[in-house]
PDB file of N, CA and C in Angstrom:
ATOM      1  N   UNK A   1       0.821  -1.190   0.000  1.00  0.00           N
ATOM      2  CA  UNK A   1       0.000   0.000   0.000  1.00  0.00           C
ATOM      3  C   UNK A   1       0.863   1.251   0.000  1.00  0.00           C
ATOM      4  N   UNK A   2       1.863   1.466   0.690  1.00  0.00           N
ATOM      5  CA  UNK A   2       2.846   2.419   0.685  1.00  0.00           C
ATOM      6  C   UNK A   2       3.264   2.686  -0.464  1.00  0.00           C
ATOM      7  N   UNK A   3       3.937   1.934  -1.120  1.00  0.00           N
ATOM      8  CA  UNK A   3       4.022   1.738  -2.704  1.00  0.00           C
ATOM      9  C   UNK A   3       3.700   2.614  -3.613  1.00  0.00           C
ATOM     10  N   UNK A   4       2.031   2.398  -3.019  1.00  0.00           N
ATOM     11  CA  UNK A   4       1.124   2.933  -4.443  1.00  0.00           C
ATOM     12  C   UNK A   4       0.785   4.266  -3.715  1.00  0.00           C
ATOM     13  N   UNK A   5       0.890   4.410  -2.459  1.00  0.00           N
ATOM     14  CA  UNK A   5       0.500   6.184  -2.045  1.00  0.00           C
ATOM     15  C   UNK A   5       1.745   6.884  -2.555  1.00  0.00           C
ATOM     16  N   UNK A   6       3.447   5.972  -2.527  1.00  0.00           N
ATOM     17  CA  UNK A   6       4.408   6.714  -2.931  1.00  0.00           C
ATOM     18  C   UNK A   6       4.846   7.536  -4.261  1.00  0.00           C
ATOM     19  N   UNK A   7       3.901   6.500  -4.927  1.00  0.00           N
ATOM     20  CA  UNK A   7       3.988   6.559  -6.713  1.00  0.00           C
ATOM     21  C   UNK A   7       3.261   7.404  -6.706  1.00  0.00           C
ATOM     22  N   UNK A   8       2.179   7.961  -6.212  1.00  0.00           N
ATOM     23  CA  UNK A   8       1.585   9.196  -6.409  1.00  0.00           C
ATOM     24  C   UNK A   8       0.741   8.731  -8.059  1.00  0.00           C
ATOM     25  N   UNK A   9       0.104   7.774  -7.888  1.00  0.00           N
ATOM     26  CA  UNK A   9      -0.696   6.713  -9.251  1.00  0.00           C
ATOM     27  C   UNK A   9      -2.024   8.084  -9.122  1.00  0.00           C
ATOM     28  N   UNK A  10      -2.083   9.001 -10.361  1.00  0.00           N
ATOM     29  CA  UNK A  10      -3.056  10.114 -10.467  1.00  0.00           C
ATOM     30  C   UNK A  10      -4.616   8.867  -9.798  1.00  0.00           C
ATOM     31  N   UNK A  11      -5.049   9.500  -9.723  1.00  0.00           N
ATOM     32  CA  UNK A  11      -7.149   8.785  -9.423  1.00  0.00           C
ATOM     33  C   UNK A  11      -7.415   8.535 -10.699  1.00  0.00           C
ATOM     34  N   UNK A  12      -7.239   9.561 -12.139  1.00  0.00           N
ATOM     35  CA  UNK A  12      -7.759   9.203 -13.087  1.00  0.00           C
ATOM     36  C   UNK A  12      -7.465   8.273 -13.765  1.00  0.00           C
ATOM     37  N   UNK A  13      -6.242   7.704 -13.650  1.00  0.00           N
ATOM     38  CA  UNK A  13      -5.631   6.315 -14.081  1.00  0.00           C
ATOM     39  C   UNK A  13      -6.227   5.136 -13.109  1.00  0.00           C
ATOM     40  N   UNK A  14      -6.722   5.162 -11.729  1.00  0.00           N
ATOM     41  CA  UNK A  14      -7.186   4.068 -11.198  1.00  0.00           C
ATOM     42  C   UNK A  14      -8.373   4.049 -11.537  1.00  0.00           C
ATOM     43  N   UNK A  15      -9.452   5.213 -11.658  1.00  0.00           N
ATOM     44  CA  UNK A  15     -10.695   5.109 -11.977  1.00  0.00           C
ATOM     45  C   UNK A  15     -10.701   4.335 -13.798  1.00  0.00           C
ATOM     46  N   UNK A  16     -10.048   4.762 -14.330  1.00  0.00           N
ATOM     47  CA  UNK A  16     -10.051   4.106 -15.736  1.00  0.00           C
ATOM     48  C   UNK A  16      -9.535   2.663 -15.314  1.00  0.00           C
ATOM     49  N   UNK A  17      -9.017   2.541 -14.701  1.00  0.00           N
ATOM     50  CA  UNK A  17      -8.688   0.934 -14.454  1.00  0.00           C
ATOM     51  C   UNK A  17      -9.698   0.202 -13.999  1.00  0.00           C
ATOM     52  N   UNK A  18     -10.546   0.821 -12.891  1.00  0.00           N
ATOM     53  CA  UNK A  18     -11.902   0.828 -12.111  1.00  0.00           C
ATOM     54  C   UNK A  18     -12.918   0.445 -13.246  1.00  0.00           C
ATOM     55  N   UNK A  19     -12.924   1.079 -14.268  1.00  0.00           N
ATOM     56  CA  UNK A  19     -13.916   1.011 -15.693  1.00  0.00           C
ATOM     57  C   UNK A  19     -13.699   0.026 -16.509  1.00  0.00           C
ATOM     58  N   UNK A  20     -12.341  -0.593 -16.547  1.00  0.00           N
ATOM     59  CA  UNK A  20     -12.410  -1.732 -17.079  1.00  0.00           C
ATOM     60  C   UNK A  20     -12.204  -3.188 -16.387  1.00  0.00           C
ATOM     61  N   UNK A  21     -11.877  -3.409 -15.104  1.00  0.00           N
ATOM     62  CA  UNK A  21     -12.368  -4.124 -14.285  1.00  0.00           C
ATOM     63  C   UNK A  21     -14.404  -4.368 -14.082  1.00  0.00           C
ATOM     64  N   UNK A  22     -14.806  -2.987 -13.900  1.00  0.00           N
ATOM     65  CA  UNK A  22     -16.259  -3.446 -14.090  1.00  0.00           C
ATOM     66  C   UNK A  22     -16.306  -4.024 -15.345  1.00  0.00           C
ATOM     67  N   UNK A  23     -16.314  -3.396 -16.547  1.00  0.00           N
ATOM     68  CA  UNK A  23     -16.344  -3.780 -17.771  1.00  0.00           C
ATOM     69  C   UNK A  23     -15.921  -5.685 -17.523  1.00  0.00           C
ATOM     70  N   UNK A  24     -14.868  -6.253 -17.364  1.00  0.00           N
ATOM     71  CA  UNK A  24     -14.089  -7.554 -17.194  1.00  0.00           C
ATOM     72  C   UNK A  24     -15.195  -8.239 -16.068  1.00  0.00           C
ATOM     73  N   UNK A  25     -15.792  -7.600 -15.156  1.00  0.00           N
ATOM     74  CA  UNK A  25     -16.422  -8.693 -13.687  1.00  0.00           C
ATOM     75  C   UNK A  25     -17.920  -9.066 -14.635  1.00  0.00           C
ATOM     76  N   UNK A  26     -18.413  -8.018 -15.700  1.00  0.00           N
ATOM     77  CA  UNK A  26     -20.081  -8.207 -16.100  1.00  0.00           C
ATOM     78  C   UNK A  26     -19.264  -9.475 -18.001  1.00  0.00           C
ATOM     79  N   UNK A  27     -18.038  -9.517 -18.372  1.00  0.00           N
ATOM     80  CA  UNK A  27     -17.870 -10.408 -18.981  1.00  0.00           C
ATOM     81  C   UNK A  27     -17.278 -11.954 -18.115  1.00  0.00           C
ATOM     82  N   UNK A  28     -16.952 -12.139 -16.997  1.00  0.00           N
ATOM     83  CA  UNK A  28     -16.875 -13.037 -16.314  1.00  0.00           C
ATOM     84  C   UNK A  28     -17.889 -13.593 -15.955  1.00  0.00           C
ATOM     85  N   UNK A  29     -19.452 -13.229 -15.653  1.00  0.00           N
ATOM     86  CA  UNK A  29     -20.299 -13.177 -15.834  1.00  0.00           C
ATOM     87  C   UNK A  29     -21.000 -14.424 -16.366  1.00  0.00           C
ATOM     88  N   UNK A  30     -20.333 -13.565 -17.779  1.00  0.00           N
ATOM     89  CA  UNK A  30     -21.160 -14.046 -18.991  1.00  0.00           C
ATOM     90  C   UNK A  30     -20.415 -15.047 -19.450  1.00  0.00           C
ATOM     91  N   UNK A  31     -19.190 -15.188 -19.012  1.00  0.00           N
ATOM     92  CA  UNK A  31     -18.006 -16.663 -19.272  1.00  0.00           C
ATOM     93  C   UNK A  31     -18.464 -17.950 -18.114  1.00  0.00           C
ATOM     94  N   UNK A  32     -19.074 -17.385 -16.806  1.00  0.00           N
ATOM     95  CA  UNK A  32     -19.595 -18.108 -15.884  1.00  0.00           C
ATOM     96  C   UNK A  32     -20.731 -18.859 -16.749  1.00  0.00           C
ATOM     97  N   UNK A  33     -21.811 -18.593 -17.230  1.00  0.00           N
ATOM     98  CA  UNK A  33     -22.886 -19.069 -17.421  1.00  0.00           C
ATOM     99  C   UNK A  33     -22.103 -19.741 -19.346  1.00  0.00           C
ATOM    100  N   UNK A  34     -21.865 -19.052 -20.045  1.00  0.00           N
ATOM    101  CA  UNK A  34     -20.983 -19.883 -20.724  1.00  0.00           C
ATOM    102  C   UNK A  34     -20.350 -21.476 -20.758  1.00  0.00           C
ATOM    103  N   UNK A  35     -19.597 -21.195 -19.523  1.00  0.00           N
ATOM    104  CA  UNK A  35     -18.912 -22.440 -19.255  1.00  0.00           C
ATOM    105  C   UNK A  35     -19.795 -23.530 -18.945  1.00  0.00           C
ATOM    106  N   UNK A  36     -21.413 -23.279 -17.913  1.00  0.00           N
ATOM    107  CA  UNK A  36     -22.089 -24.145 -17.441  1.00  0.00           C
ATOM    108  C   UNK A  36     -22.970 -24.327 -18.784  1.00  0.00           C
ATOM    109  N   UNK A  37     -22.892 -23.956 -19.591  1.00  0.00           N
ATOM    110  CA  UNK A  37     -23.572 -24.192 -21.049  1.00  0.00           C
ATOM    111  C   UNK A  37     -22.956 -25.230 -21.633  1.00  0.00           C
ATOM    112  N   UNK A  38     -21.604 -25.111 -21.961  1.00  0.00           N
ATOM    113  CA  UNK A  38     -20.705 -25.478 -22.290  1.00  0.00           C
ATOM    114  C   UNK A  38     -21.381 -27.344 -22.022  1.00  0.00           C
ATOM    115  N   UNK A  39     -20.651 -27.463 -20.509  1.00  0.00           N
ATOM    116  CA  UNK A  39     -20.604 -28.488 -20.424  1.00  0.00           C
ATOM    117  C   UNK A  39     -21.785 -29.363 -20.111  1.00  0.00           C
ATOM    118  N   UNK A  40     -23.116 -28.635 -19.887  1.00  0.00           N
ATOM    119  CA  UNK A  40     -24.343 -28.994 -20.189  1.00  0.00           C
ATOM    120  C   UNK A  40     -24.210 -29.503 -21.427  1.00  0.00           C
ATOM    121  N   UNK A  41     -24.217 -29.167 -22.696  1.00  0.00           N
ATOM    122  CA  UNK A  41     -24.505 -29.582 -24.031  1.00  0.00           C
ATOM    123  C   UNK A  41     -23.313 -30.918 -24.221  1.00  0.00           C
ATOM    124  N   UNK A  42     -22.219 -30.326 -23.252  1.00  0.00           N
ATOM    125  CA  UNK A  42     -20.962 -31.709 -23.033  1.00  0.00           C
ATOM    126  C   UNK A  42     -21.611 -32.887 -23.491  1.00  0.00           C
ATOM    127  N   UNK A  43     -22.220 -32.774 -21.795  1.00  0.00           N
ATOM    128  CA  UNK A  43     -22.934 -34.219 -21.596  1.00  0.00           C
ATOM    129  C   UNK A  43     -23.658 -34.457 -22.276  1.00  0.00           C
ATOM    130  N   UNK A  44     -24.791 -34.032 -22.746  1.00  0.00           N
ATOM    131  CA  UNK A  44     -26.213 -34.487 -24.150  1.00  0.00           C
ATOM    132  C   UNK A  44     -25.587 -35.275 -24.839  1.00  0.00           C
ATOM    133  N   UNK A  45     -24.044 -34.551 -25.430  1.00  0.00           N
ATOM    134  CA  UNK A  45     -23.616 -34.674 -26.503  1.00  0.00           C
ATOM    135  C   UNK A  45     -22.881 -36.364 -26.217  1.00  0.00           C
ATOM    136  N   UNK A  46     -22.145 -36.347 -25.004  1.00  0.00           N
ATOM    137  CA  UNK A  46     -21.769 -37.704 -24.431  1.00  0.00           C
ATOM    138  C   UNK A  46     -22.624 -38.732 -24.235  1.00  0.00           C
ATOM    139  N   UNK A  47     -24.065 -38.495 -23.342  1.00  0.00           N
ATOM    140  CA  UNK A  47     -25.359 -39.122 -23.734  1.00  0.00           C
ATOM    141  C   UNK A  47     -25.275 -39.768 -24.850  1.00  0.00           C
ATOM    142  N   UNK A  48     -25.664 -39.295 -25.962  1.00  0.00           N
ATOM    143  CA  UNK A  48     -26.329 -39.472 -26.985  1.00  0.00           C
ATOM    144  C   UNK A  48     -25.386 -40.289 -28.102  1.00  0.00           C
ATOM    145  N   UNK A  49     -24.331 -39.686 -28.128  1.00  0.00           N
ATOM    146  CA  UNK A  49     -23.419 -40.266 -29.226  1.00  0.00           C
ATOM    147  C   UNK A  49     -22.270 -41.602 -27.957  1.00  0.00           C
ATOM    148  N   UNK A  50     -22.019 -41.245 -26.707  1.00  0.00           N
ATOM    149  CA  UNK A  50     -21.103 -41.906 -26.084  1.00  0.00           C
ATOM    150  C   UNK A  50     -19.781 -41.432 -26.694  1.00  0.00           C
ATOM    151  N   UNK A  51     -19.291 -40.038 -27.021  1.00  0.00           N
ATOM    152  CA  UNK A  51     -18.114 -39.547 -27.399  1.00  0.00           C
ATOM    153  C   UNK A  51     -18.213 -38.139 -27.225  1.00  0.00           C
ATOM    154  N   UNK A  52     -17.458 -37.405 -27.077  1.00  0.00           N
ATOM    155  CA  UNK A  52     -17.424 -35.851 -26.664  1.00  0.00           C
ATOM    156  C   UNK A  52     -17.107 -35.507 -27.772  1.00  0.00           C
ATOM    157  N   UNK A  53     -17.536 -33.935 -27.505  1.00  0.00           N
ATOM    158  CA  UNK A  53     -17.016 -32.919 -28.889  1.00  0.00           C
ATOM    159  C   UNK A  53     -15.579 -32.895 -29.241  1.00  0.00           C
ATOM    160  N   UNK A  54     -14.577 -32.619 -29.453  1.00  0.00           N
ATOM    161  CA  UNK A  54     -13.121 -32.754 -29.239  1.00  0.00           C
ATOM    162  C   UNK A  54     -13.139 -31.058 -29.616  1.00  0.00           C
ATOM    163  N   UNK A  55     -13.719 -30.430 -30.295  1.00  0.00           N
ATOM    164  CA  UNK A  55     -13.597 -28.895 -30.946  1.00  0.00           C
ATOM    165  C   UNK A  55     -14.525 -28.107 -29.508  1.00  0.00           C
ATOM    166  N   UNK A  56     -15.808 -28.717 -28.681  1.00  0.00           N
ATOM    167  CA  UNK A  56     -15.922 -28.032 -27.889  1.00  0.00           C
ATOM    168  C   UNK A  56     -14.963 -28.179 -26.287  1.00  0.00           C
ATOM    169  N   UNK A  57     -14.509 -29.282 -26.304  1.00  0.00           N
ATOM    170  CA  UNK A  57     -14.026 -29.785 -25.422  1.00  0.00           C
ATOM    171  C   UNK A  57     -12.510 -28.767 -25.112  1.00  0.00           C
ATOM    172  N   UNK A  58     -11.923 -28.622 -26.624  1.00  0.00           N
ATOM    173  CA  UNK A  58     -10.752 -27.525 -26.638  1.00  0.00           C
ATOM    174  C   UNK A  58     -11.371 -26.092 -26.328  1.00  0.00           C
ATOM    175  N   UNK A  59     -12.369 -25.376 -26.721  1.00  0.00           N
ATOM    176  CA  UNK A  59     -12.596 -24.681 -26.341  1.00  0.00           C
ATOM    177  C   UNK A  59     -13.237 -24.055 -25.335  1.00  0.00           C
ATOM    178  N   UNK A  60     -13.645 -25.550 -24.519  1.00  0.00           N
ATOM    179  CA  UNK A  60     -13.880 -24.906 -22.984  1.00  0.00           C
ATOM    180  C   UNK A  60     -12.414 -25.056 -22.303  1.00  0.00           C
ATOM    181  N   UNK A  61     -11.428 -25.552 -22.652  1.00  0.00           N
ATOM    182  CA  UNK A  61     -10.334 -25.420 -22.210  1.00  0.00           C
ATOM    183  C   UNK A  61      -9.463 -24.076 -22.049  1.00  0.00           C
ATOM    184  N   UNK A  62      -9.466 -23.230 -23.248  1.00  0.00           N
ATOM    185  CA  UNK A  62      -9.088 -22.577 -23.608  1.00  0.00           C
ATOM    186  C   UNK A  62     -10.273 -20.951 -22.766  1.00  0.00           C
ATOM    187  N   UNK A  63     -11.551 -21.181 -22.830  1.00  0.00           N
ATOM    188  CA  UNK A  63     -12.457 -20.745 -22.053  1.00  0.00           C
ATOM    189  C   UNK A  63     -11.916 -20.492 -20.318  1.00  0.00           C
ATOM    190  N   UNK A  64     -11.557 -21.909 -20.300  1.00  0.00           N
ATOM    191  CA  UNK A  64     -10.998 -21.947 -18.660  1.00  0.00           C
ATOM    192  C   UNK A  64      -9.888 -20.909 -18.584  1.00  0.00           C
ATOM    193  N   UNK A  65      -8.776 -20.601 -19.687  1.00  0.00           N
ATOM    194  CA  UNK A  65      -7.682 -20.001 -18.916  1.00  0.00           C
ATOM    195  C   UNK A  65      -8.105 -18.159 -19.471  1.00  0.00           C
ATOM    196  N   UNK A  66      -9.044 -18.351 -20.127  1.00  0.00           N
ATOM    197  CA  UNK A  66      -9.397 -16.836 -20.173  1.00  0.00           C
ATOM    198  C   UNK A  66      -9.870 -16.384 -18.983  1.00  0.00           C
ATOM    199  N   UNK A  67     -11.008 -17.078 -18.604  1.00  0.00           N
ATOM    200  CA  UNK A  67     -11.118 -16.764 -16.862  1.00  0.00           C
ATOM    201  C   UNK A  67     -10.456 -16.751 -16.074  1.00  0.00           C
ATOM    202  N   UNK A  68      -9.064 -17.728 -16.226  1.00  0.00           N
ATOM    203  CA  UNK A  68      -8.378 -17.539 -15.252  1.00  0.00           C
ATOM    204  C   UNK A  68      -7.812 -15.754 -15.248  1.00  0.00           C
ATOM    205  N   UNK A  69      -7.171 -15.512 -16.530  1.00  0.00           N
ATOM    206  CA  UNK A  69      -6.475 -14.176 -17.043  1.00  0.00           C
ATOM    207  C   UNK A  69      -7.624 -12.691 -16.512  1.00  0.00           C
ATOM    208  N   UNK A  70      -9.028 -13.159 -16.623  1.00  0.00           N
ATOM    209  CA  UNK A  70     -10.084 -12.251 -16.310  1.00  0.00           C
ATOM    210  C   UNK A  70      -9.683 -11.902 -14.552  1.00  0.00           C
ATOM    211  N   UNK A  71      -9.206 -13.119 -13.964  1.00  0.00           N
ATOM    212  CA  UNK A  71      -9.769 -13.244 -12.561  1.00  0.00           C
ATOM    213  C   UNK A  71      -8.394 -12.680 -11.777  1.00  0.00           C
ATOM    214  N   UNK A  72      -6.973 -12.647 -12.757  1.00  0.00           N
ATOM    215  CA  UNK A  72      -6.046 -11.934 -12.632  1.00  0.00           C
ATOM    216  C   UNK A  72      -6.215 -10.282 -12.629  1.00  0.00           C
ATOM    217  N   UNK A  73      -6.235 -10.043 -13.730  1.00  0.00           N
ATOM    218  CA  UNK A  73      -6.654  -8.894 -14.037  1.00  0.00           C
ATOM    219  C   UNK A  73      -7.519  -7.808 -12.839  1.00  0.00           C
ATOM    220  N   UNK A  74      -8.736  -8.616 -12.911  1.00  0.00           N
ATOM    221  CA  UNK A  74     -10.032  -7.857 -11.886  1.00  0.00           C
ATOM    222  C   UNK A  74      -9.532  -8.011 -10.266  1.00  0.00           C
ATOM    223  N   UNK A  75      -8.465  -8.520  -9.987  1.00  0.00           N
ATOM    224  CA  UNK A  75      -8.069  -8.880  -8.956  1.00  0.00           C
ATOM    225  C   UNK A  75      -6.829  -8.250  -8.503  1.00  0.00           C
ATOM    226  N   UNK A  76      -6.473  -7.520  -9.558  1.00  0.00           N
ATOM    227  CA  UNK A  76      -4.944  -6.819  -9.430  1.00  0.00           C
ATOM    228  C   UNK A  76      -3.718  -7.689  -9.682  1.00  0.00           C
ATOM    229  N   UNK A  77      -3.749  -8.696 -10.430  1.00  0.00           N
ATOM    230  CA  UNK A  77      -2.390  -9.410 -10.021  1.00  0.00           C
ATOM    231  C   UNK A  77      -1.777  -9.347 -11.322  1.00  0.00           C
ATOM    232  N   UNK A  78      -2.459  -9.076 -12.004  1.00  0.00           N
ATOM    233  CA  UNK A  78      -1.780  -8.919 -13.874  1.00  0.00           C
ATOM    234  C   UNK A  78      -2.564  -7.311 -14.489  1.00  0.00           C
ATOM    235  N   UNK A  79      -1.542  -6.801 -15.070  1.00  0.00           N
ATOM    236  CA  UNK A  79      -1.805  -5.617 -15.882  1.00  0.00           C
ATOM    237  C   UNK A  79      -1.950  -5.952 -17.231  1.00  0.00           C
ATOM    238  N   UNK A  80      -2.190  -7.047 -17.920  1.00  0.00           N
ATOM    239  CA  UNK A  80      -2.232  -6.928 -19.136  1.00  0.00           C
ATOM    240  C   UNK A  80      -3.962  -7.082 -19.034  1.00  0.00           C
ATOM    241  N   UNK A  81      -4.271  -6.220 -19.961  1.00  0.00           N
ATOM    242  CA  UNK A  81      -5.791  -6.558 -19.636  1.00  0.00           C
ATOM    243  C   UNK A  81      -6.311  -7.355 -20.857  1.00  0.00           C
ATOM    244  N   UNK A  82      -7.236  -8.593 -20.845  1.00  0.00           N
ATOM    245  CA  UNK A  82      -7.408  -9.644 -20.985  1.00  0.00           C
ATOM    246  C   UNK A  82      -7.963  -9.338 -22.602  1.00  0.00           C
ATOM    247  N   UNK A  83      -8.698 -10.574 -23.666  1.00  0.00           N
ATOM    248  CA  UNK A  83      -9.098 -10.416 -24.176  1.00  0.00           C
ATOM    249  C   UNK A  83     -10.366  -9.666 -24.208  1.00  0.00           C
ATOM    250  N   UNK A  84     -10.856  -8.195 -24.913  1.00  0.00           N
ATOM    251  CA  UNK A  84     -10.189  -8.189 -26.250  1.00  0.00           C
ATOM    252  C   UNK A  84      -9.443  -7.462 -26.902  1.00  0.00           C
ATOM    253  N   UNK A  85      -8.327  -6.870 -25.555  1.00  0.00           N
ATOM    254  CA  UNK A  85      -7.914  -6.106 -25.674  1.00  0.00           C
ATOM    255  C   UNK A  85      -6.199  -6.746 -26.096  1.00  0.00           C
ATOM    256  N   UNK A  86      -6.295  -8.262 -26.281  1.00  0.00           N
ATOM    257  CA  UNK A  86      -5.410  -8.952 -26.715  1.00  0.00           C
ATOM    258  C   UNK A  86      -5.964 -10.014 -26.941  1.00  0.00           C
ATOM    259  N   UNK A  87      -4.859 -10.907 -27.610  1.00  0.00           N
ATOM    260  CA  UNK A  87      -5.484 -12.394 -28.679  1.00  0.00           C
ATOM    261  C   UNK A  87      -6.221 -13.506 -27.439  1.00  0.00           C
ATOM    262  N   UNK A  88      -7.574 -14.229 -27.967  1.00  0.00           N
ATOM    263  CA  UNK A  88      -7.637 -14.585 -26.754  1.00  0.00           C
ATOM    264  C   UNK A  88      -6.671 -16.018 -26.607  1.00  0.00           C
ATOM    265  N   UNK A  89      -6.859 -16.155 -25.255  1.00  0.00           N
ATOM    266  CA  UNK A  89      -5.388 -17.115 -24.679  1.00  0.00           C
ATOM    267  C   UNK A  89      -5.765 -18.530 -25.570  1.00  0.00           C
ATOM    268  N   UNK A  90      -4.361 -18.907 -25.874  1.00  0.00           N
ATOM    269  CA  UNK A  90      -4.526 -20.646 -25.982  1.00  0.00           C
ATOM    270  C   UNK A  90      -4.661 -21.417 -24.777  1.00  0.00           C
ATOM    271  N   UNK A  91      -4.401 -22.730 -25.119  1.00  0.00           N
ATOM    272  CA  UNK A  91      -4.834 -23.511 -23.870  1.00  0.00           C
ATOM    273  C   UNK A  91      -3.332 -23.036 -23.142  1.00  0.00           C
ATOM    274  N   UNK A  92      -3.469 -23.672 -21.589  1.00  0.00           N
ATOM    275  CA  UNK A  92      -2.516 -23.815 -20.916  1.00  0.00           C
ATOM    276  C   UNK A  92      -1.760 -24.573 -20.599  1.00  0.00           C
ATOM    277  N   UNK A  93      -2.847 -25.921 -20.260  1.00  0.00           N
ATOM    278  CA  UNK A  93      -2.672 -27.656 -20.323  1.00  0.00           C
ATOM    279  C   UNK A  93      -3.045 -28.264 -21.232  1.00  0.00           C
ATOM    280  N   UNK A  94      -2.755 -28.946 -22.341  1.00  0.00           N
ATOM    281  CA  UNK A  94      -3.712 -29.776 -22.360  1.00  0.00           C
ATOM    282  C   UNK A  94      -4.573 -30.594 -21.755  1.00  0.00           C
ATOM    283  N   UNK A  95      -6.008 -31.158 -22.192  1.00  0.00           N
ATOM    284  CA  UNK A  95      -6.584 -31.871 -21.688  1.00  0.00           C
ATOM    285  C   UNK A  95      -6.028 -33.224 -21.295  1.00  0.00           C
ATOM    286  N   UNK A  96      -6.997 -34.289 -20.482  1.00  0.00           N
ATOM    287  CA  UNK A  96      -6.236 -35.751 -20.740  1.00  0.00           C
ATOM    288  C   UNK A  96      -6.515 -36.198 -21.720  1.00  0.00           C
ATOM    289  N   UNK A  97      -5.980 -37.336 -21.653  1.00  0.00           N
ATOM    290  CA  UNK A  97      -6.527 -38.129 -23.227  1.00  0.00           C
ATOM    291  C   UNK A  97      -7.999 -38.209 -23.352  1.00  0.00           C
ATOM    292  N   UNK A  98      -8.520 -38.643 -22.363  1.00  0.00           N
ATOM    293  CA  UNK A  98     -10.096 -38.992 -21.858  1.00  0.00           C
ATOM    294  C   UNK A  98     -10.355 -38.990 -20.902  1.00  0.00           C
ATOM    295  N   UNK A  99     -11.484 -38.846 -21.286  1.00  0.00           N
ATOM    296  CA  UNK A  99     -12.664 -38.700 -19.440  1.00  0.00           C
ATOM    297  C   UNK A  99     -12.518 -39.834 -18.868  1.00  0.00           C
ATOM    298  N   UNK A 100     -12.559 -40.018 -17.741  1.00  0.00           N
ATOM    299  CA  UNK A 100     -12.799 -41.398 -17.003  1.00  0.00           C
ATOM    300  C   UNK A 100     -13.975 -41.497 -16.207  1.00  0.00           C
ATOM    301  N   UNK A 101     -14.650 -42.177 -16.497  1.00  0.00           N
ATOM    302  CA  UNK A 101     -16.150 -42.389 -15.318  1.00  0.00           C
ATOM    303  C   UNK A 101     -15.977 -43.368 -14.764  1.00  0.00           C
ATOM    304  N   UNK A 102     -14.948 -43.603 -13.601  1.00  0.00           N
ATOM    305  CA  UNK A 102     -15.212 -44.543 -12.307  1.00  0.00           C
ATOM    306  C   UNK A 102     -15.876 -44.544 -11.554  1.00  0.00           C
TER     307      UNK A 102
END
């Protein structure tokens, strides 16, 4: 905290930071209910055929580490501010090979 009273950081640069953090918490949001979409249609899709998407399956992956980058960001721990104000992220991990239902 000393730090940032020392730097003398103007208000109008935190309030603009302030504006795109809200902006980032109402698209986290919308990545929250996303993701539970996501893997709703997962399963139908596992249901029905007994095989997963492999194209949605990467892109809830890739989904996952944008949130992670969102949850940086809105949280103070990273200054780069997230997509789309850059490319959005590739994966981080890959997935496993397969699901396992034990």
């Amino acid at each position: 905290m000393d730090l940032l009273v020392q730097s003398g950081i103007p208000r109008g640069k935190i309030g603009v930071r302030l504006l795109y953090t809200i902006l980032f918490v109402v698209i986290l949001s919308v990545m929250n209910f996303l993701i539970q979409l996501i893997a709703l249609v997962q399963y139908v899709i596992l249901l029905l055929t007994k095989s997963y998407s492999e194209p949605l399956r990467s892109f809830s992956n890739k989904a996952a580490v944008y949130v992670y980058r969102l949850v940086r960001y809105i949280t103070l721990n990273d200054n780069t501010r997230p997509f789309p104000f850059v490319d959005f992220p590739g994966e981080m991990e890959r997935p496993d090979g397969f699901a396992k239902f034990d």
